[in-house]
N, C-alpha and C. Protein backbone atom coordinates (compact mmCIF):
# COMPACT_ATOMS: atom_id res chain seq x y z
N UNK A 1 17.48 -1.43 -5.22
CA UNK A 1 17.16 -2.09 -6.46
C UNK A 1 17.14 -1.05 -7.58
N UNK A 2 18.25 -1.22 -8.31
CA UNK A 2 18.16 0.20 -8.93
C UNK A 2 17.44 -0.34 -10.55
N UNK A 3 17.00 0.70 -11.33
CA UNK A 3 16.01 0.26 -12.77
C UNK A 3 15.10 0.59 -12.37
N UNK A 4 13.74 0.30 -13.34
CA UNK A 4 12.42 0.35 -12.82
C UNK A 4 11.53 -1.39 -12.78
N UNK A 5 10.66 -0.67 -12.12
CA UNK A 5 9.93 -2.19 -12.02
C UNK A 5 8.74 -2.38 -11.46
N UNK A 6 8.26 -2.89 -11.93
CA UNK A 6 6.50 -3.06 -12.51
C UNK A 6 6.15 -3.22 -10.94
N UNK A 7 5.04 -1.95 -10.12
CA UNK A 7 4.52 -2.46 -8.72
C UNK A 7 3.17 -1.66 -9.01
N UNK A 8 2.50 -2.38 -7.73
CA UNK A 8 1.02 -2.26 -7.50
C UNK A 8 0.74 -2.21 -6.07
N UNK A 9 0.46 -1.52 -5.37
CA UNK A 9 -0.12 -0.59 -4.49
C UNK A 9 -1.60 -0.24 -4.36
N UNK A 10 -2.33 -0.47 -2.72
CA UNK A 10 -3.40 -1.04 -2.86
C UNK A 10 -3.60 -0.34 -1.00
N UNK A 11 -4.58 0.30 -1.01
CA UNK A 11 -4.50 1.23 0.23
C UNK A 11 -6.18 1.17 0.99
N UNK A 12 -6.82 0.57 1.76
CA UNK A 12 -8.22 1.01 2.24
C UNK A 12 -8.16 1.47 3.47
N UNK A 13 -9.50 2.50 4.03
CA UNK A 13 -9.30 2.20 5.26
C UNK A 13 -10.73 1.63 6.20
N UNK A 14 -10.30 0.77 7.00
CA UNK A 14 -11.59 -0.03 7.80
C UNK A 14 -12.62 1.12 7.75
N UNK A 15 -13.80 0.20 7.03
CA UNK A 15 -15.41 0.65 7.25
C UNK A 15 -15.49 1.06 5.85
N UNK A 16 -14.91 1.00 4.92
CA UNK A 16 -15.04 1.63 3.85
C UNK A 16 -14.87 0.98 2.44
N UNK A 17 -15.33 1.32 1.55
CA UNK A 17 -15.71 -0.43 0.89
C UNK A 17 -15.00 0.18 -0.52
N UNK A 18 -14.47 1.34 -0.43
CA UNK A 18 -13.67 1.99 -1.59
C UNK A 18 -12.17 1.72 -1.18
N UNK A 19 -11.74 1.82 -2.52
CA UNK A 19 -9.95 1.53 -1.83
C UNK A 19 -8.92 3.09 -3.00
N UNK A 20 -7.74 2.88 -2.72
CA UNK A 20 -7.04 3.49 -3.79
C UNK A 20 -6.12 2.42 -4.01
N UNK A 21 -5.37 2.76 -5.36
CA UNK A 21 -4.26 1.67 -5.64
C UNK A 21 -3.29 2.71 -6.96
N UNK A 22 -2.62 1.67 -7.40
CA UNK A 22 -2.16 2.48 -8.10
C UNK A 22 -0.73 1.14 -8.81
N UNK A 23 -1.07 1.39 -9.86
CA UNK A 23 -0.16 0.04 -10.82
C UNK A 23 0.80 0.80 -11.68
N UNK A 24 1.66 0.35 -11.74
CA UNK A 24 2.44 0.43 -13.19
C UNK A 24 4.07 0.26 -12.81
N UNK A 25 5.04 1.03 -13.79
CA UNK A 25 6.15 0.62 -13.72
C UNK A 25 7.38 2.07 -13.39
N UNK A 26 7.55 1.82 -12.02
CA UNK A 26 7.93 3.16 -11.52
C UNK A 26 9.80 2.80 -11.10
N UNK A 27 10.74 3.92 -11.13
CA UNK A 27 12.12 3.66 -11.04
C UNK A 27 12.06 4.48 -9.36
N UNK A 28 11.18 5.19 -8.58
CA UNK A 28 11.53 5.68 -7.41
C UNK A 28 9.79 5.75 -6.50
N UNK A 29 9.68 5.38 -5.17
CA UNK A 29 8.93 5.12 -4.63
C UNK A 29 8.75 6.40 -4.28
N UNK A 30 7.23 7.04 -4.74
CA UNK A 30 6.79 8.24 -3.94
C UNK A 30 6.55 8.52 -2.83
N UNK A 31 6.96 7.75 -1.28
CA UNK A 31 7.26 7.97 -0.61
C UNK A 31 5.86 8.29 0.39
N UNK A 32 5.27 9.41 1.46
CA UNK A 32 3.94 9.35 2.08
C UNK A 32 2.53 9.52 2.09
N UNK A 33 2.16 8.27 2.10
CA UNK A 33 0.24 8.40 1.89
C UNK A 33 -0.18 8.93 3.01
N UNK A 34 -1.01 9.51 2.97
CA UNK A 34 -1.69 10.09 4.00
C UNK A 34 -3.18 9.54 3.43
N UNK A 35 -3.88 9.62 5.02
CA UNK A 35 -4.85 8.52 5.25
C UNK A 35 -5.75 9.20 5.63
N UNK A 36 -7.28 9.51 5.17
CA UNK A 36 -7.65 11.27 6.11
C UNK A 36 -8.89 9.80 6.87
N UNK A 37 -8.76 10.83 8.39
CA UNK A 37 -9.31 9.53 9.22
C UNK A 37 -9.05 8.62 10.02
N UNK A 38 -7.31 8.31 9.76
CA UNK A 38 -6.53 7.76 10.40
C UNK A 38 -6.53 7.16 11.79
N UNK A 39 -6.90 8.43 12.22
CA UNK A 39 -6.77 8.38 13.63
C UNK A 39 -7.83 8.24 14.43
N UNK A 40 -8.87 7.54 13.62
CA UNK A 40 -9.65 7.31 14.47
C UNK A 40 -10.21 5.61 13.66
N UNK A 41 -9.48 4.96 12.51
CA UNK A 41 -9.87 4.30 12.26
C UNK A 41 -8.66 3.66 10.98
N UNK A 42 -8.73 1.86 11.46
CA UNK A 42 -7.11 1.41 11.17
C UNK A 42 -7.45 1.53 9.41
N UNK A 43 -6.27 1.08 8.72
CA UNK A 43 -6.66 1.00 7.64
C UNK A 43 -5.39 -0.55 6.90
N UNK A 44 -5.73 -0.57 5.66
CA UNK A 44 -5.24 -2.02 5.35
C UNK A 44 -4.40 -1.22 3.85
N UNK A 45 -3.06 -1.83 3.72
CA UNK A 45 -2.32 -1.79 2.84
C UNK A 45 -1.87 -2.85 2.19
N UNK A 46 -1.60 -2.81 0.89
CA UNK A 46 -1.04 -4.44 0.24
C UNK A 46 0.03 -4.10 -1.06
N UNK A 47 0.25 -4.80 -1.47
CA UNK A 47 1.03 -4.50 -2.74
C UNK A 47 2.30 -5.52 -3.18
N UNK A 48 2.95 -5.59 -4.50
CA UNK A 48 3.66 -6.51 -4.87
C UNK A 48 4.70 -5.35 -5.99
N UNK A 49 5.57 -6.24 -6.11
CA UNK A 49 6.82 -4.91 -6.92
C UNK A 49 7.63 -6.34 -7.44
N UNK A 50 7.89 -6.75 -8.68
CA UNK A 50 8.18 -7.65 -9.60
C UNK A 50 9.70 -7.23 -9.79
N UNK A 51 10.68 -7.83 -9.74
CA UNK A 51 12.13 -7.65 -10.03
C UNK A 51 12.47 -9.28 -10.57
N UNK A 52 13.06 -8.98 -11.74
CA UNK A 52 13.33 -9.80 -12.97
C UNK A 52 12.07 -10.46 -12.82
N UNK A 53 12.25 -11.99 -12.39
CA UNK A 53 11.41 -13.07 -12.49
C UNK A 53 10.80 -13.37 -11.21
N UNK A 54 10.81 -12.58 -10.34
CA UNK A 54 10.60 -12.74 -8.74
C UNK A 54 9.74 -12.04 -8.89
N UNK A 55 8.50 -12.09 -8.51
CA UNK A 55 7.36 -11.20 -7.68
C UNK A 55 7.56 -11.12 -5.80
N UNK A 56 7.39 -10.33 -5.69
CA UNK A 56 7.14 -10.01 -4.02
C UNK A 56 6.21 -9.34 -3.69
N UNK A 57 5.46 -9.82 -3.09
CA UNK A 57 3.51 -9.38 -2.36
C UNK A 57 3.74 -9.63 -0.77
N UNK A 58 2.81 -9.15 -0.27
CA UNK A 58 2.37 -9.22 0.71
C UNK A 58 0.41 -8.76 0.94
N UNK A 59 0.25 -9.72 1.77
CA UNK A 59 -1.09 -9.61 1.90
C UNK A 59 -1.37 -8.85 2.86
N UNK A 60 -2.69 -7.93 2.53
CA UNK A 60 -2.99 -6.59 3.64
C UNK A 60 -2.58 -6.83 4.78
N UNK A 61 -1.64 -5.87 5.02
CA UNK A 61 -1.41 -5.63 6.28
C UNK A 61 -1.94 -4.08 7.04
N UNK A 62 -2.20 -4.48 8.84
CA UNK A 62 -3.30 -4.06 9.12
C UNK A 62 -2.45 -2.57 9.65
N UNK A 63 -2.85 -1.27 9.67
CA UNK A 63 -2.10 -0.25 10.23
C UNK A 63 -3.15 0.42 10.93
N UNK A 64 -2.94 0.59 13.06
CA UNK A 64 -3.89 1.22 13.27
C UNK A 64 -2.76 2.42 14.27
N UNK A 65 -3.17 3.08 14.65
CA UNK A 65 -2.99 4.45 15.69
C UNK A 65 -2.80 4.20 16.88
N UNK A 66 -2.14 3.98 17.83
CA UNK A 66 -2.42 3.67 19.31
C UNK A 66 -3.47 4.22 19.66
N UNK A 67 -4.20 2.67 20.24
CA UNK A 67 -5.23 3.35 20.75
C UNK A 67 -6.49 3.23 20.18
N UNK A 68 -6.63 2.71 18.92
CA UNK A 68 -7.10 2.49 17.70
C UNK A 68 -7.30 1.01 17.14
N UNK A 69 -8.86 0.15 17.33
CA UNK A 69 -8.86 -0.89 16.66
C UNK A 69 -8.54 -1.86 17.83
């Protein structure tokens, strides 16, 4: 999808009642979050990225570690 375009990014991890996120209108995806904790505890991601008149979201989805959760 080439241009830029308005997304929002939305990161917690289980047990923890703080989140990170991060909004606005970006032309290239920065690519790896790192999660400190990870590995011993899953965490939840979400986010939506708007192209023309289409929004596309998805609701938290769950990411745990084998072994984990």
């Amino acid at each position: 999808m080439p241009g830029s375009h308005s997304m929002h990014g939305r990161l917690q991890r289980e047990g923890w009642s703080t989140f990170w996120y991060d909004t606005g209108t970006f032309s290239e995806y920065a690519g790896v979050i790192y999660v400190s904790g990870a590995n011993t505890a899953c965490a939840y991601i979400s986010g939506w990225i708007e192209v023309g008149d289409t929004n596309y979201s998805h609701d938290p989805y769950r990411l745990c570690m084998p072994g984990v959760g």
